[in-house]
N, C-alpha and C. Protein backbone atom coordinates (compact mmCIF):
# COMPACT_ATOMS: atom_id res chain seq x y z
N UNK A 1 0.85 -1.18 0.00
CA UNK A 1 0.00 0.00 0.00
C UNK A 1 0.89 1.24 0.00
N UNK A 2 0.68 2.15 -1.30
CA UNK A 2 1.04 3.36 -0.93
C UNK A 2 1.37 4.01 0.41
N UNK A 3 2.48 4.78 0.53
CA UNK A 3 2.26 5.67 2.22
C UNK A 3 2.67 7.59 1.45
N UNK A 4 1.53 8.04 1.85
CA UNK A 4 1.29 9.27 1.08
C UNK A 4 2.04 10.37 2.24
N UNK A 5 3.31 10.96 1.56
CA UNK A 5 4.06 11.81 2.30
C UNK A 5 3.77 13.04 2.11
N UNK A 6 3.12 13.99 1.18
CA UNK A 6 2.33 14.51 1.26
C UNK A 6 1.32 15.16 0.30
N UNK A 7 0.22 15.62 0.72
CA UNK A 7 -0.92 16.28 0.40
C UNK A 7 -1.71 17.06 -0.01
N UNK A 8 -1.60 17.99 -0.76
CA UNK A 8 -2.62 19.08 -0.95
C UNK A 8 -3.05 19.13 -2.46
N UNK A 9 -4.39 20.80 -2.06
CA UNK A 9 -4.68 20.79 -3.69
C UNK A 9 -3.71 21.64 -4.25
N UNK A 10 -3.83 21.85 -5.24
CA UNK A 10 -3.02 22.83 -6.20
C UNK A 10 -4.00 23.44 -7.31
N UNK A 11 -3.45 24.68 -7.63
CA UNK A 11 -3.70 25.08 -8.97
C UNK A 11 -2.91 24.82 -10.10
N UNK A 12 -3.33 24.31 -11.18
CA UNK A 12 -2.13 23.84 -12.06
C UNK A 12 -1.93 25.48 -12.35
N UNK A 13 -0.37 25.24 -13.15
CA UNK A 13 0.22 26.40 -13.56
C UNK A 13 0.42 25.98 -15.26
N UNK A 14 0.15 24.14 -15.48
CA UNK A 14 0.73 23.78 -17.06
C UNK A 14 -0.62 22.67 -16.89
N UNK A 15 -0.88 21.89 -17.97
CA UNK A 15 -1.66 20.81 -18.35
C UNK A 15 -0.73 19.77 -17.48
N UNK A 16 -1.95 18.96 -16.68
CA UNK A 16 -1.25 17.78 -16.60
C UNK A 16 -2.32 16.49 -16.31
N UNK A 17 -1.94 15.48 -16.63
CA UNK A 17 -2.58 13.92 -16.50
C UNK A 17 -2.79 13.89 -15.44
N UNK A 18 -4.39 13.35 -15.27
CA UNK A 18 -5.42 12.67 -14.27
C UNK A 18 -4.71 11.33 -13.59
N UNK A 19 -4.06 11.06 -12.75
CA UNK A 19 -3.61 9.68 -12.57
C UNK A 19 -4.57 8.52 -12.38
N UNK A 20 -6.04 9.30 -12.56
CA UNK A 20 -7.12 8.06 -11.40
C UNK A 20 -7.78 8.13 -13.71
N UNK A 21 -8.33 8.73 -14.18
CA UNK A 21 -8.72 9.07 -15.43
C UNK A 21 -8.35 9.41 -16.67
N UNK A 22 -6.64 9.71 -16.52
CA UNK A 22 -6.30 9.80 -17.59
C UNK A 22 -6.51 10.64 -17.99
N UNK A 23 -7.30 12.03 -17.81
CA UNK A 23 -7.77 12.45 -18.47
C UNK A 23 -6.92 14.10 -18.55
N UNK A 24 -7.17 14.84 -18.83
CA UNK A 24 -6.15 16.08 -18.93
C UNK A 24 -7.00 17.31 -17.64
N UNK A 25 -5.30 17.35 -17.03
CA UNK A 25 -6.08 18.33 -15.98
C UNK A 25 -5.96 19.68 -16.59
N UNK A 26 -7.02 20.83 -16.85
CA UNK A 26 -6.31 22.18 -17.80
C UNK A 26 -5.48 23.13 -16.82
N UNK A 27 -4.90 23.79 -16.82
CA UNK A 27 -4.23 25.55 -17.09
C UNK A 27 -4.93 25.62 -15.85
N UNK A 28 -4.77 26.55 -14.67
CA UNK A 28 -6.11 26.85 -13.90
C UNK A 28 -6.68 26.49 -13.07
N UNK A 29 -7.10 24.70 -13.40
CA UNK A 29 -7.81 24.11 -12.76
C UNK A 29 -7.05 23.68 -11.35
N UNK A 30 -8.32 23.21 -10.51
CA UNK A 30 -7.55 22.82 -9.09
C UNK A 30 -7.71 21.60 -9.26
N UNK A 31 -6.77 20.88 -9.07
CA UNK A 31 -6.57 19.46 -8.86
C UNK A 31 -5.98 19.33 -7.75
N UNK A 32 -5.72 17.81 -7.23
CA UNK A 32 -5.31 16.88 -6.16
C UNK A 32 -3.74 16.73 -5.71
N UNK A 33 -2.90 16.83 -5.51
CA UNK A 33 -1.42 16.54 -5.49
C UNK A 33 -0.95 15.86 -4.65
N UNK A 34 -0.28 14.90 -4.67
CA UNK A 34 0.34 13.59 -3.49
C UNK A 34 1.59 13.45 -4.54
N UNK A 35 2.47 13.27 -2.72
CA UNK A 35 3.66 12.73 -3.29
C UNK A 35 3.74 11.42 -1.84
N UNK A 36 4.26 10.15 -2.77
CA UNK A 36 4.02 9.34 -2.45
C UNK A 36 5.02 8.07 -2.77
N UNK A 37 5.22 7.27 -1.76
CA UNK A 37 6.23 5.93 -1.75
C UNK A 37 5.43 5.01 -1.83
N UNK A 38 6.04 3.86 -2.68
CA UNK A 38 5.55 2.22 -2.67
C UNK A 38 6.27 1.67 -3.14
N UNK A 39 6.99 0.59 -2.13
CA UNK A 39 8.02 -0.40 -2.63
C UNK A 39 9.33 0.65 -3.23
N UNK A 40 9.95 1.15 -2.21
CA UNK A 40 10.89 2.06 -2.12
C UNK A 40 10.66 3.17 -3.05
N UNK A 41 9.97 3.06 -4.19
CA UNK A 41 9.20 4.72 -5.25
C UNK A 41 9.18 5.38 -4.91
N UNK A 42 9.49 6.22 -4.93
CA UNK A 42 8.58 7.90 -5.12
C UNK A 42 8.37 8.38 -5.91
N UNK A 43 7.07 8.67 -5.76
CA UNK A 43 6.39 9.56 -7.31
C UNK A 43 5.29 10.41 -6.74
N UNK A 44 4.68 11.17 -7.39
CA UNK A 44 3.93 12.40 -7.65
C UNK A 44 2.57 11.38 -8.04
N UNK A 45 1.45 11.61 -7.46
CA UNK A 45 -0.12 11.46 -7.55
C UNK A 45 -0.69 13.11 -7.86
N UNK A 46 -1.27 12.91 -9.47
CA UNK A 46 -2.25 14.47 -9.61
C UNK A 46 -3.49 13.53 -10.15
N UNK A 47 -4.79 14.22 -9.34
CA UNK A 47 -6.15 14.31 -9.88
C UNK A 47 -7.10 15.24 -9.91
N UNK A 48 -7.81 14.64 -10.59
CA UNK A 48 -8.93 15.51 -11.01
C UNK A 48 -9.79 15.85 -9.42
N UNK A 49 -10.51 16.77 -9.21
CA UNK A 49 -11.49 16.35 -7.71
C UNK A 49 -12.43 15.57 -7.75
N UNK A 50 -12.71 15.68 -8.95
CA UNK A 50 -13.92 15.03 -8.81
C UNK A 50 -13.57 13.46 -9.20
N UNK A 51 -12.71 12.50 -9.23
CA UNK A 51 -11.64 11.94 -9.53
C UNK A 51 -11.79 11.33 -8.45
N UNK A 52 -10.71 12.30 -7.27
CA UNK A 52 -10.75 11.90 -5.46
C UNK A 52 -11.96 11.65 -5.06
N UNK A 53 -12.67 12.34 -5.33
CA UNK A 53 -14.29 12.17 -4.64
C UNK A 53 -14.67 10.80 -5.09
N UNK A 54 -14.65 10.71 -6.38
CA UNK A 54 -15.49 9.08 -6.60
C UNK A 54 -14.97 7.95 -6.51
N UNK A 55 -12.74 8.10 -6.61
CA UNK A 55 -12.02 7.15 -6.01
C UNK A 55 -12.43 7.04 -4.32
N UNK A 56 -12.99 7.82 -3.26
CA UNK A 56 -12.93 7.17 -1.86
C UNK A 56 -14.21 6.74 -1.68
N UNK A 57 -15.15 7.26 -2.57
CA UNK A 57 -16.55 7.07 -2.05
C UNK A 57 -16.22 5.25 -2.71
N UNK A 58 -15.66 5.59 -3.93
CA UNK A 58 -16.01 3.71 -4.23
C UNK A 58 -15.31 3.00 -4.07
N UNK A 59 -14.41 3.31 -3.10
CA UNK A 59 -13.05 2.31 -2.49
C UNK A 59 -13.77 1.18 -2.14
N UNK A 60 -14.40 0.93 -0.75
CA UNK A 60 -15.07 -0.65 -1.07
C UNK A 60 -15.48 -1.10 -2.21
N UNK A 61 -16.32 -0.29 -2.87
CA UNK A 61 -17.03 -1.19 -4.24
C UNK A 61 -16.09 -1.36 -4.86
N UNK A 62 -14.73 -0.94 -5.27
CA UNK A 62 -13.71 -1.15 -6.03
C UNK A 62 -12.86 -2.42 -5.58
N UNK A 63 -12.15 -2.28 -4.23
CA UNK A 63 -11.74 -2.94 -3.11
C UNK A 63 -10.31 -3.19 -3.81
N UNK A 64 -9.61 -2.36 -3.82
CA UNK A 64 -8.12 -2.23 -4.09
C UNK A 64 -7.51 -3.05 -3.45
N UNK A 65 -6.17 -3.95 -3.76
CA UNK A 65 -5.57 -3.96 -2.69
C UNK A 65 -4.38 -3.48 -2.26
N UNK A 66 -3.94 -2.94 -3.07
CA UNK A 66 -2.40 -2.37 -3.00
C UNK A 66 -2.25 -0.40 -3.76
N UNK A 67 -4.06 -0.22 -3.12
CA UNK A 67 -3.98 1.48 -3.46
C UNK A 67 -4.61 1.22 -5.20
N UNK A 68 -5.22 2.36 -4.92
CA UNK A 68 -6.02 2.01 -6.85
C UNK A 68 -5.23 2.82 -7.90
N UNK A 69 -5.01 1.93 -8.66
CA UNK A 69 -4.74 2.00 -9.78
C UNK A 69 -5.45 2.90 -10.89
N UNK A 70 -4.83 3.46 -12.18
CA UNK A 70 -5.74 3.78 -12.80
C UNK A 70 -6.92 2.70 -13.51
N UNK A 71 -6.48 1.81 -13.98
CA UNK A 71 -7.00 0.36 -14.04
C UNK A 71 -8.97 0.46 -13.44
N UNK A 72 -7.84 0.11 -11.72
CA UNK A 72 -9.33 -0.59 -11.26
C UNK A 72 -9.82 0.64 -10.91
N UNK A 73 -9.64 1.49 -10.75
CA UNK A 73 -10.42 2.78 -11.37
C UNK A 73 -11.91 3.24 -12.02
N UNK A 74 -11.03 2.83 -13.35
CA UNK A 74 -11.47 2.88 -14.59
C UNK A 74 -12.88 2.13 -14.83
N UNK A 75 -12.38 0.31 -14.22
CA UNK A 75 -13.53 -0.17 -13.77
C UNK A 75 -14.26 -0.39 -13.07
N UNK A 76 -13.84 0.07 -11.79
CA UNK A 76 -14.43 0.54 -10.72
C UNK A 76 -15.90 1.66 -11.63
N UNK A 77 -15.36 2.40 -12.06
CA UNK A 77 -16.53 3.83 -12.62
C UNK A 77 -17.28 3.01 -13.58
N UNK A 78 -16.86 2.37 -14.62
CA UNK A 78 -17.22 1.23 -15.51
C UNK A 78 -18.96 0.41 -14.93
N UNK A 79 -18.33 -0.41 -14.00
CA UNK A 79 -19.13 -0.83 -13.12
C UNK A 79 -19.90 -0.11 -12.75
N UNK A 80 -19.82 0.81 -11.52
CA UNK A 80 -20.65 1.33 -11.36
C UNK A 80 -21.37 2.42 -12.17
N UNK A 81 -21.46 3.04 -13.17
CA UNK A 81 -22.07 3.57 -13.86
C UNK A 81 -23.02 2.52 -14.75
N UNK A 82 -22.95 1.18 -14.90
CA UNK A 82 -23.48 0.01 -15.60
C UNK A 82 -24.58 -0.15 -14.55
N UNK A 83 -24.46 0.10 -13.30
CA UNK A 83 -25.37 -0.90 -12.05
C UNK A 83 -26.20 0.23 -12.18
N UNK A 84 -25.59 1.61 -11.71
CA UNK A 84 -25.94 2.44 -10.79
C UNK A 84 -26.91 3.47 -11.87
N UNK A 85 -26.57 4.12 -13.15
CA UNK A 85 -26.25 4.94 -13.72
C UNK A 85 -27.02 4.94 -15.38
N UNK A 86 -26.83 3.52 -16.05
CA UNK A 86 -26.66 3.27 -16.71
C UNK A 86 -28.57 2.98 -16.98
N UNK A 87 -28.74 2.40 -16.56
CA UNK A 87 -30.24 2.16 -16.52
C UNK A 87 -31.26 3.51 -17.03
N UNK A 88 -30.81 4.52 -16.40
CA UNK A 88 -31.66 5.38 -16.16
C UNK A 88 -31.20 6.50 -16.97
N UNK A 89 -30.24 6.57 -17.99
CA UNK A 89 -29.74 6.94 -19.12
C UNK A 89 -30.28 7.16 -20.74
N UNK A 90 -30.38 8.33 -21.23
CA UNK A 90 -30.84 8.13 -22.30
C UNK A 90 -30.23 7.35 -23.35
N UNK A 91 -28.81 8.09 -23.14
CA UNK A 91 -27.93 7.44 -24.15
C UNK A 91 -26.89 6.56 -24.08
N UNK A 92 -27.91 5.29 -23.58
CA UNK A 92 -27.60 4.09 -23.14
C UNK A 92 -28.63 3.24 -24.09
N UNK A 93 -27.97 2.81 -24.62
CA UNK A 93 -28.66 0.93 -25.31
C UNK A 93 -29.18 0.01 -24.42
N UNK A 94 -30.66 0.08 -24.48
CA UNK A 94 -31.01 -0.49 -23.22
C UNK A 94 -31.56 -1.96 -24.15
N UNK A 95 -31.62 -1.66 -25.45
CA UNK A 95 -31.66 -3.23 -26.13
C UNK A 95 -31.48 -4.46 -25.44
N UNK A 96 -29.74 -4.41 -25.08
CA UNK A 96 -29.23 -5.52 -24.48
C UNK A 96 -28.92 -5.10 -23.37
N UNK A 97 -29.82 -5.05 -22.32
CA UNK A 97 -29.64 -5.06 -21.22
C UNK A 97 -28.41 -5.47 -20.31
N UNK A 98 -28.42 -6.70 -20.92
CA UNK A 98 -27.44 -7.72 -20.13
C UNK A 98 -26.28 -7.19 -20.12
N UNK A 99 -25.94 -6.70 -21.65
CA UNK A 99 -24.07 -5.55 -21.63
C UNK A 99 -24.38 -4.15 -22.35
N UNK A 100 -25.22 -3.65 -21.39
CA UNK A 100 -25.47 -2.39 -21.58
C UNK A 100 -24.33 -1.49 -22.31
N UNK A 101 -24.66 -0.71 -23.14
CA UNK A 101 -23.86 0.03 -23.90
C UNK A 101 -23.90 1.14 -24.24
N UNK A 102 -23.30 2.46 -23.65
CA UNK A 102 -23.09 4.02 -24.30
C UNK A 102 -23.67 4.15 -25.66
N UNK A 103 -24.66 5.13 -26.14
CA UNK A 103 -24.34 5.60 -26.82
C UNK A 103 -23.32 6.31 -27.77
N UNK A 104 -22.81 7.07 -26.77
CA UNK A 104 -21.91 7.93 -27.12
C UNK A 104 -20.32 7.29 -26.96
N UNK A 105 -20.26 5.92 -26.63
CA UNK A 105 -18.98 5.39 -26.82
C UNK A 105 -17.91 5.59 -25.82
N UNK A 106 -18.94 5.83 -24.61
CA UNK A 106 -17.99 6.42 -23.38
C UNK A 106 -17.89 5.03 -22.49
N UNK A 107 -16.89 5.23 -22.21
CA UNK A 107 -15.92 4.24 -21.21
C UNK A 107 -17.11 4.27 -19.75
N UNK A 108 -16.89 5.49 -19.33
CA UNK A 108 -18.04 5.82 -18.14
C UNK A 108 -18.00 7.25 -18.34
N UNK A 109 -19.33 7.25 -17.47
CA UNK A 109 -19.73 8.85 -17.47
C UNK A 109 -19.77 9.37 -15.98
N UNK A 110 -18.21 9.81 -15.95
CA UNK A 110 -18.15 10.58 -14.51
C UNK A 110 -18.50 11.82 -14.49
N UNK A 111 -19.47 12.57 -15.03
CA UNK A 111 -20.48 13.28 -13.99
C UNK A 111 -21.87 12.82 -13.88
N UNK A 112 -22.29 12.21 -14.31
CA UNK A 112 -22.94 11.15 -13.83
C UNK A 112 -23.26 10.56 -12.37
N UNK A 113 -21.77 9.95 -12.55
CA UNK A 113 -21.20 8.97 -11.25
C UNK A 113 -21.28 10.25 -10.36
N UNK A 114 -20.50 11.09 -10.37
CA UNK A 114 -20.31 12.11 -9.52
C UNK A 114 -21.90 12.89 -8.71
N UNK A 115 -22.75 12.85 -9.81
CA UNK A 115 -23.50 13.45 -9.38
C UNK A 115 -24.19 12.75 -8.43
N UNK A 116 -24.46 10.80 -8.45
CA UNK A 116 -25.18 10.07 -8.28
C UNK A 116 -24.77 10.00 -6.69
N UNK A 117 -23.82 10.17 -6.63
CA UNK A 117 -22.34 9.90 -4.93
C UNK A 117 -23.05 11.19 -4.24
N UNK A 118 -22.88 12.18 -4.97
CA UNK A 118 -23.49 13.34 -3.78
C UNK A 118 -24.67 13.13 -3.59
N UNK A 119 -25.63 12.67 -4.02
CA UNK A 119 -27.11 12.48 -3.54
C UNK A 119 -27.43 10.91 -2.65
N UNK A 120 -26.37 10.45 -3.11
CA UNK A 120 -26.66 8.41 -2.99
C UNK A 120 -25.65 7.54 -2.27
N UNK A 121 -25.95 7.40 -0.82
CA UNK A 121 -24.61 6.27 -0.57
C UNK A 121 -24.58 4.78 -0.77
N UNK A 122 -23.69 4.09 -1.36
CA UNK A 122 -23.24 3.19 -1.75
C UNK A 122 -23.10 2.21 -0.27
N UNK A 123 -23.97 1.07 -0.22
CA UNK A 123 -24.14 0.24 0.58
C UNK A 123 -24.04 -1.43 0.20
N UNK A 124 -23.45 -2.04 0.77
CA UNK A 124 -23.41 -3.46 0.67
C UNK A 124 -24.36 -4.11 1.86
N UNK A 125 -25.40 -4.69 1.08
CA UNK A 125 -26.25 -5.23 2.09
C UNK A 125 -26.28 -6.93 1.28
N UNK A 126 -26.65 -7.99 2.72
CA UNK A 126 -27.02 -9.06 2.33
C UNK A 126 -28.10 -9.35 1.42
N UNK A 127 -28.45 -10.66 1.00
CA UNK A 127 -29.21 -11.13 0.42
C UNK A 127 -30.29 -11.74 1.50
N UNK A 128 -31.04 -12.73 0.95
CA UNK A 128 -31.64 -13.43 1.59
C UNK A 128 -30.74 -15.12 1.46
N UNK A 129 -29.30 -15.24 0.99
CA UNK A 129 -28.62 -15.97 1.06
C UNK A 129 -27.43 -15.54 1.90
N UNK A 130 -27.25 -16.19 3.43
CA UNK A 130 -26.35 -16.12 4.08
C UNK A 130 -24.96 -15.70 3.53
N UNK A 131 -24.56 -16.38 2.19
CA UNK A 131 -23.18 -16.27 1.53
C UNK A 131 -22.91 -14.84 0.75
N UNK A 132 -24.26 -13.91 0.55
CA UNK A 132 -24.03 -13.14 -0.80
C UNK A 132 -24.51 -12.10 -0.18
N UNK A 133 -23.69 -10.98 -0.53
CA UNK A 133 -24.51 -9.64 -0.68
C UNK A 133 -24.19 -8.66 -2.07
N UNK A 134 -25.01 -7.99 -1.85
CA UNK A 134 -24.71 -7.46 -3.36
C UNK A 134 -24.83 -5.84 -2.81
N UNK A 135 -24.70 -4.93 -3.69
CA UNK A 135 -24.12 -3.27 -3.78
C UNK A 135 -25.72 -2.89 -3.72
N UNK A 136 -26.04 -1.97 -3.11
CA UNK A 136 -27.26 -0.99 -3.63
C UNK A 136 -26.67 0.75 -3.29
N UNK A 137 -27.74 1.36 -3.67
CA UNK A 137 -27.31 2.64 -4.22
C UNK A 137 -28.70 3.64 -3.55
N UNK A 138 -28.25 4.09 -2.19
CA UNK A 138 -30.01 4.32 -1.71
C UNK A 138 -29.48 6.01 -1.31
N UNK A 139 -30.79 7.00 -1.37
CA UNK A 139 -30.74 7.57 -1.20
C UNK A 139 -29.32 8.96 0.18
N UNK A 140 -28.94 9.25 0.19
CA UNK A 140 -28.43 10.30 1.66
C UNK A 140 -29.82 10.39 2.37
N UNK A 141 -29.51 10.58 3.76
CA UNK A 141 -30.48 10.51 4.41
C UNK A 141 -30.24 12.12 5.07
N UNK A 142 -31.34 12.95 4.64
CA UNK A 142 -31.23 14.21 5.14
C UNK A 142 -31.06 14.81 6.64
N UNK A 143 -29.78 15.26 7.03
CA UNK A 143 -30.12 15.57 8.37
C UNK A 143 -30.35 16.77 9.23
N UNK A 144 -31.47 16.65 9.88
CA UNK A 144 -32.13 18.25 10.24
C UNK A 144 -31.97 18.32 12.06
């Protein structure tokens, strides 16, 4: 497991790569910054926020074991945008249910995901089989 030496956000000053998405952080934007050891390494962690946000919320559903990868990530969001997300999508092929499919040819749709995490916590509850539980996706519970 990673051991994260240190922490903060930043404003980029140049373009740089999403480590959790791949994806391009711009000019401006505030992203994530870790600098960080594993297995004697050191290297530099940059993300997106919204990135961090849906890497901790879906750390169990993902269930890393050695710190997430861009990888299980990837399908980590994959997944859950298929369970969670995907259903209730326009531009989703709901034809074949069974391997639901983008319209638009997207891998996943993290604002989507993003949006679904701030309204919805991610729970593992049993079945009615001692051995199994499976993921549900239930409302935040408002507190007054």
């Amino acid at each position: 497991m990673p051991e994260i030496l240190q922490s903060k956000n930043r404003k980029a000053r140049k373009t740089h790569i999403c480590s959790y998405c791949n994806g391009v952080i711009e000019k401006d934007e505030e992203y994530r910054w870790a600098k960080a050891v594993h297995d004697g390494e050191l290297y530099e962690w940059k993300n997106h926020i919204d990135c961090g946000f849906v890497a901790s919320e879906l750390w169990q559903f993902i269930d890393p074991d050695e710190g997430m990868t861009e990888e299980d990530f990837t399908e980590g969001c994959r997944e859950f945008c298929n369970t969670f997300c995907c259903p209730e999508c326009q531009k989703c092929n709901k034809d074949e249910f069974d391997d639901l499919e983008c319209n638009d040819n997207l891998t996943y749709c993290l604002d989507k995901i993003v949006d679904k995490l701030k309204t919805h916590d991610l729970k593992k509850v049993k079945t009615n089989r001692d051995w199994m539980s499976k993921w549900t996706c239930v409302p935040k519970e408002v507190s007054q």
